[in-house]
C-alpha atoms as a PDB file:
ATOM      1  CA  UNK A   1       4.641 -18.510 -40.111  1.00  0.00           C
ATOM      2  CA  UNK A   2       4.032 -19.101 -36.362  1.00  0.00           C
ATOM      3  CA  UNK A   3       4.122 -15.829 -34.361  1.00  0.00           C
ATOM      4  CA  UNK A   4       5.766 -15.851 -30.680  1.00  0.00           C
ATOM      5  CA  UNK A   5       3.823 -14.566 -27.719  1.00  0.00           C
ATOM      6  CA  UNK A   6       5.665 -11.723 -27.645  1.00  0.00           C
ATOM      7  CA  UNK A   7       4.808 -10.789 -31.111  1.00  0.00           C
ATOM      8  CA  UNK A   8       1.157 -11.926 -30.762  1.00  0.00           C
ATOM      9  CA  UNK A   9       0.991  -9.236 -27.961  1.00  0.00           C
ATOM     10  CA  UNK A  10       2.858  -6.575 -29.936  1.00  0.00           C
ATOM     11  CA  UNK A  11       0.197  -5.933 -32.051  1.00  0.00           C
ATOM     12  CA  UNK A  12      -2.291  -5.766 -29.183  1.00  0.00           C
ATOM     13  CA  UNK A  13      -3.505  -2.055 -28.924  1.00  0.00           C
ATOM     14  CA  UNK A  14      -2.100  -0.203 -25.643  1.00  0.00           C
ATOM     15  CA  UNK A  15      -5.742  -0.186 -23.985  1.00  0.00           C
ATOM     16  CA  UNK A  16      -5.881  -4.163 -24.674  1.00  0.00           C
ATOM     17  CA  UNK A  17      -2.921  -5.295 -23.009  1.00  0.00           C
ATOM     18  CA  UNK A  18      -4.062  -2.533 -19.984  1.00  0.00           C
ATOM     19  CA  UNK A  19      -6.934  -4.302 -19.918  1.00  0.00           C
ATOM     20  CA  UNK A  20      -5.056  -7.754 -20.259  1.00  0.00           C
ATOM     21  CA  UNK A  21      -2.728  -6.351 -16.615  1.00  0.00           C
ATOM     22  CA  UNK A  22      -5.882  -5.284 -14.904  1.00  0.00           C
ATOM     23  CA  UNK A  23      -7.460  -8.195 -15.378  1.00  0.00           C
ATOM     24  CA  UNK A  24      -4.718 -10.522 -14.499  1.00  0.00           C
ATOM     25  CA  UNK A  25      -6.710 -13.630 -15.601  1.00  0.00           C
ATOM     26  CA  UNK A  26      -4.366 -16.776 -14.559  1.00  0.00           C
ATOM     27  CA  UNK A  27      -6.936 -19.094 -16.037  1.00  0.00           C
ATOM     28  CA  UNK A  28      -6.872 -17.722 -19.557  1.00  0.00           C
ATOM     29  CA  UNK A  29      -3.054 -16.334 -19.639  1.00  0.00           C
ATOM     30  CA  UNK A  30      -0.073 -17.560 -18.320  1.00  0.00           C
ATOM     31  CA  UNK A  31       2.142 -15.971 -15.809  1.00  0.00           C
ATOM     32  CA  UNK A  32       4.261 -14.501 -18.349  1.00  0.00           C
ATOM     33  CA  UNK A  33       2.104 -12.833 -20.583  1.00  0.00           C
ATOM     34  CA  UNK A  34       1.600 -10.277 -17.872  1.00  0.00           C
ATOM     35  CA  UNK A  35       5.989  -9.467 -17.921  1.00  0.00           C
ATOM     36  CA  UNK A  36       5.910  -9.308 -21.340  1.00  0.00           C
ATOM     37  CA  UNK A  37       2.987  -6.830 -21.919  1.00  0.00           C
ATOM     38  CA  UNK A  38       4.180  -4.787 -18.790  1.00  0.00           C
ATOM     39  CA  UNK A  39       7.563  -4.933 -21.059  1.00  0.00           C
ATOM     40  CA  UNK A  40       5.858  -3.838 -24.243  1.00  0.00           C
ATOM     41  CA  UNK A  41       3.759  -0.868 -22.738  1.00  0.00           C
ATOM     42  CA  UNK A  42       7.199  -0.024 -20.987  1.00  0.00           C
ATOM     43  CA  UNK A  43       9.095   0.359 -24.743  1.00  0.00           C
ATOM     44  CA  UNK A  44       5.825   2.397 -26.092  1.00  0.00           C
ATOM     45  CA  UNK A  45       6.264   5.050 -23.573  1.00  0.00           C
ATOM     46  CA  UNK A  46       2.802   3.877 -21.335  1.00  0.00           C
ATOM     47  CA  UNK A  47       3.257   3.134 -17.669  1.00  0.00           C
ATOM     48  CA  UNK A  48       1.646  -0.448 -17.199  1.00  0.00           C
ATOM     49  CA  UNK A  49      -1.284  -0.427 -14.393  1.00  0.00           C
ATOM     50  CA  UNK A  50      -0.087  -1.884 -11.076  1.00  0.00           C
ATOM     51  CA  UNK A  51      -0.609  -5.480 -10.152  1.00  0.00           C
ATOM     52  CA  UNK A  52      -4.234  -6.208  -8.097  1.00  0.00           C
ATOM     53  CA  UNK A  53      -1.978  -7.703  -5.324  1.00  0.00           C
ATOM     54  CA  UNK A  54       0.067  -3.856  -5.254  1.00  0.00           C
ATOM     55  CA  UNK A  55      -2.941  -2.630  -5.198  1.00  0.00           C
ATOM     56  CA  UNK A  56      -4.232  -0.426  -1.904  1.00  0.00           C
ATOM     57  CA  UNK A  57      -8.010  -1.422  -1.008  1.00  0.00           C
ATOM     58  CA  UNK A  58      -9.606   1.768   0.006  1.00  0.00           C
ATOM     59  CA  UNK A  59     -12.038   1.303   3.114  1.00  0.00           C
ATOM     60  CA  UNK A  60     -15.392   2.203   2.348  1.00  0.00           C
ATOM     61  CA  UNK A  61     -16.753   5.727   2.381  1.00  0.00           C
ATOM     62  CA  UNK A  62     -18.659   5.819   5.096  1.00  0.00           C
ATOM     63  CA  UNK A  63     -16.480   3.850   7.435  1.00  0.00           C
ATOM     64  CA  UNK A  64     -13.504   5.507   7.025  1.00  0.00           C
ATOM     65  CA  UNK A  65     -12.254   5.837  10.164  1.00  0.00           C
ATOM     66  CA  UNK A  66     -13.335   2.760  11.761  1.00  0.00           C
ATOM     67  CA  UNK A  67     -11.460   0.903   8.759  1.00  0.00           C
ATOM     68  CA  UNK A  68      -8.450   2.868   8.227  1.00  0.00           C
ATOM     69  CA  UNK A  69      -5.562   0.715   7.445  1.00  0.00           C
ATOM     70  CA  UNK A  70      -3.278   2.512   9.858  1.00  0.00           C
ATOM     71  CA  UNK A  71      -4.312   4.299  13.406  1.00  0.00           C
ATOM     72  CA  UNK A  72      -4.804   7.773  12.998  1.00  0.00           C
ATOM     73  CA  UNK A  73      -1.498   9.197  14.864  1.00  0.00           C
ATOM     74  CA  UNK A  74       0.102   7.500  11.352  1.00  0.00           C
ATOM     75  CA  UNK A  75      -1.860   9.594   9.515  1.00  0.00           C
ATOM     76  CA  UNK A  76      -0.702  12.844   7.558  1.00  0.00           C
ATOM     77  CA  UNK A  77      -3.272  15.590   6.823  1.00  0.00           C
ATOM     78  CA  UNK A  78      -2.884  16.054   2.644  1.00  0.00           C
ATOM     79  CA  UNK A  79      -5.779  18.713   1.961  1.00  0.00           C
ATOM     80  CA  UNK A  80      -8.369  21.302   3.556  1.00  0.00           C
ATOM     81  CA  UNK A  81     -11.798  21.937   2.153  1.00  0.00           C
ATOM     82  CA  UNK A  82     -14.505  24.362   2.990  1.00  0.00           C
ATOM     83  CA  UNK A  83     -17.049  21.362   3.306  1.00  0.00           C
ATOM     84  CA  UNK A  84     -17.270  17.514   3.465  1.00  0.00           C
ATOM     85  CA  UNK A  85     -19.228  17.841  -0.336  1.00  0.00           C
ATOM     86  CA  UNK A  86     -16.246  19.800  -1.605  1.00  0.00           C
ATOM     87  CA  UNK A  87     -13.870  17.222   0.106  1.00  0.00           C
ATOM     88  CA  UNK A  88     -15.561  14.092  -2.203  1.00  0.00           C
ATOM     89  CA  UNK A  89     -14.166  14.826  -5.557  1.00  0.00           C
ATOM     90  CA  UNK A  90     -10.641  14.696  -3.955  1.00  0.00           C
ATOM     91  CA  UNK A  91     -11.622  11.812  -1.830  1.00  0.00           C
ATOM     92  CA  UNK A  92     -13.223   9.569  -4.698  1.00  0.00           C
ATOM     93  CA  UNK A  93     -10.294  10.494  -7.327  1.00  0.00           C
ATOM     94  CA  UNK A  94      -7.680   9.384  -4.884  1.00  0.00           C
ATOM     95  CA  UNK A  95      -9.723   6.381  -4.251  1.00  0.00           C
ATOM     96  CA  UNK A  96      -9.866   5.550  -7.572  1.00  0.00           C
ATOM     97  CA  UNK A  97      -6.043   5.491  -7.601  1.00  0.00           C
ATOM     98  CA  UNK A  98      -5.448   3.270  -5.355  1.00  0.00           C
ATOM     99  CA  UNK A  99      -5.027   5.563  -2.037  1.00  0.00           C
ATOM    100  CA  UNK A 100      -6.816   5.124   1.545  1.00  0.00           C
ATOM    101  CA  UNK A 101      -7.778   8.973   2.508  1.00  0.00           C
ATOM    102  CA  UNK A 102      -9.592   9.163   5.489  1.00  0.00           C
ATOM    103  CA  UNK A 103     -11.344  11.827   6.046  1.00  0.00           C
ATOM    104  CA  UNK A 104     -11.253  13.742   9.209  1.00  0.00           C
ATOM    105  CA  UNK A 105     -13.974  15.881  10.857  1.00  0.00           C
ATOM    106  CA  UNK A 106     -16.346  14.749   8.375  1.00  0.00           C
ATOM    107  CA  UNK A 107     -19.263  14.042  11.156  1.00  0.00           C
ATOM    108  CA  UNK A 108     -18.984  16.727  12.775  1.00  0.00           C
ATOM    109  CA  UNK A 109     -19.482  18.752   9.898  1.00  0.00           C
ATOM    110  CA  UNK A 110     -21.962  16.732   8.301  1.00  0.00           C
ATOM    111  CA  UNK A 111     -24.046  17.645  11.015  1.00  0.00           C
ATOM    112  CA  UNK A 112     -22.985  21.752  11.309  1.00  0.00           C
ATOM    113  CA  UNK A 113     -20.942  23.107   8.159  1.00  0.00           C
ATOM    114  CA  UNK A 114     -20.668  26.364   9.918  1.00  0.00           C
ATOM    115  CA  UNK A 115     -18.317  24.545  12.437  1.00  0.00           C
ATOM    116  CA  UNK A 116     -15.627  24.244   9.389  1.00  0.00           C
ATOM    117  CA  UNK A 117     -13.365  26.892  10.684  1.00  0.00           C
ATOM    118  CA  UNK A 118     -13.298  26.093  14.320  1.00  0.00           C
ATOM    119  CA  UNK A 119     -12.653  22.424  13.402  1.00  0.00           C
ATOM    120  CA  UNK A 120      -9.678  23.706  11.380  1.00  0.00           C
ATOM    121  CA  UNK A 121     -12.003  22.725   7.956  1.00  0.00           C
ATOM    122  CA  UNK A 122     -12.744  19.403   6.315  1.00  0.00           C
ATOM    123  CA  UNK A 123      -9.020  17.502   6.484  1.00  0.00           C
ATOM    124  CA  UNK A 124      -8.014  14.988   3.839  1.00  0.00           C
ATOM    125  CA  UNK A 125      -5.692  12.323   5.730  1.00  0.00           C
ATOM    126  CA  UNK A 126      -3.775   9.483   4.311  1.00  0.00           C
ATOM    127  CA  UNK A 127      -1.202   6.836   5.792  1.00  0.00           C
ATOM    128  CA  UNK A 128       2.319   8.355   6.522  1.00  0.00           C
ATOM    129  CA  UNK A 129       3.752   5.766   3.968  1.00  0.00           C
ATOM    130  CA  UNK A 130       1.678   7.434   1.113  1.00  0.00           C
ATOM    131  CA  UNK A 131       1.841  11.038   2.254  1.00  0.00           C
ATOM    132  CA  UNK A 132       4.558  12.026  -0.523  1.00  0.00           C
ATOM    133  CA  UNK A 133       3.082  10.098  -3.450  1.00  0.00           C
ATOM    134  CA  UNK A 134      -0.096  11.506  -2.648  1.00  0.00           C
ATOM    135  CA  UNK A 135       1.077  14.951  -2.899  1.00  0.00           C
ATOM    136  CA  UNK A 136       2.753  14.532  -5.881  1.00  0.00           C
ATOM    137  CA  UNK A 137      -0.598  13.317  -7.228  1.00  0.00           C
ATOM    138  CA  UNK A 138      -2.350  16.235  -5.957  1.00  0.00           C
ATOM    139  CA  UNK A 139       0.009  18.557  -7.424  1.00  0.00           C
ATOM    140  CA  UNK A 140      -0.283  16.906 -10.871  1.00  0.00           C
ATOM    141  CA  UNK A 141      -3.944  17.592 -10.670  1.00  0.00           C
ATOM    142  CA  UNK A 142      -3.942  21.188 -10.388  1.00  0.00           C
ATOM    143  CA  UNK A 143      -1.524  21.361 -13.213  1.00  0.00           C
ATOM    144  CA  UNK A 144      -2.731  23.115 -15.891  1.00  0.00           C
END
């Protein structure tokens, strides 16, 4: 008995075909294997990772401003910290999601921490056009 695709990557575990969408190898699958394990992650209750072209490429940390994707009256402050080290966690885990913070004052208070306050602290920017999302993802976070 011969097996359709669709079958065949049924009984793939959910972190295979994840790893099958991140991946997005067009030499080894075809276009449509990547529908149909979206579509079978969809019916098991598992949100399928976004495509790589979806995907937001975060400028590099210490470059931010000079390669934020947007000029910085379109962006939208997100988050305070007491210091640029306490800012990281945030910065990297939004990173990591696909996000472009920027973060603001950061030389400045590389250079004097004690300057936070004045400076109105360490500010966690992103582009207008992800403002919302990001908040929502920030909010999730400090969920219990």
């Amino acid at each position: 008995m011969t097996l359709t695709l669709r079958e065949r990557l049924a009984a793939k575990a959910d972190d295979e075909l994840v790893d099958l969408l991140l991946r997005r190898d067009a030499d080894q699958w075809r276009a449509e294997v990547f529908t149909l394990a979206e579509d079978i992650l969809r019916g098991r209750g598992v949100t399928p990772p976004r495509p790589p072209a979806q995907r937001r490429t975060p400028p590099s940390f210490n470059h931010a401003l000079v390669q934020a994707p947007v000029g910085l009256q379109d962006l939208v402050v997100v988050a305070r910290f007491p210091s640029v080290v306490a800012a990281d966690a945030c910065v990297s885990a939004l990173r990591a999601a696909g996000y472009a913070p920027v973060v603001l004052n950061e030389a400045v208070l590389l250079q004097d921490p004690t300057m936070a306050p004045a400076y109105d602290w360490v500010q966690l920017a992103v582009p207008e056009s992800q403002a919302a999302e990001v908040a929502e993802f920030l909010a999730a976070a400090h969920e219990p």
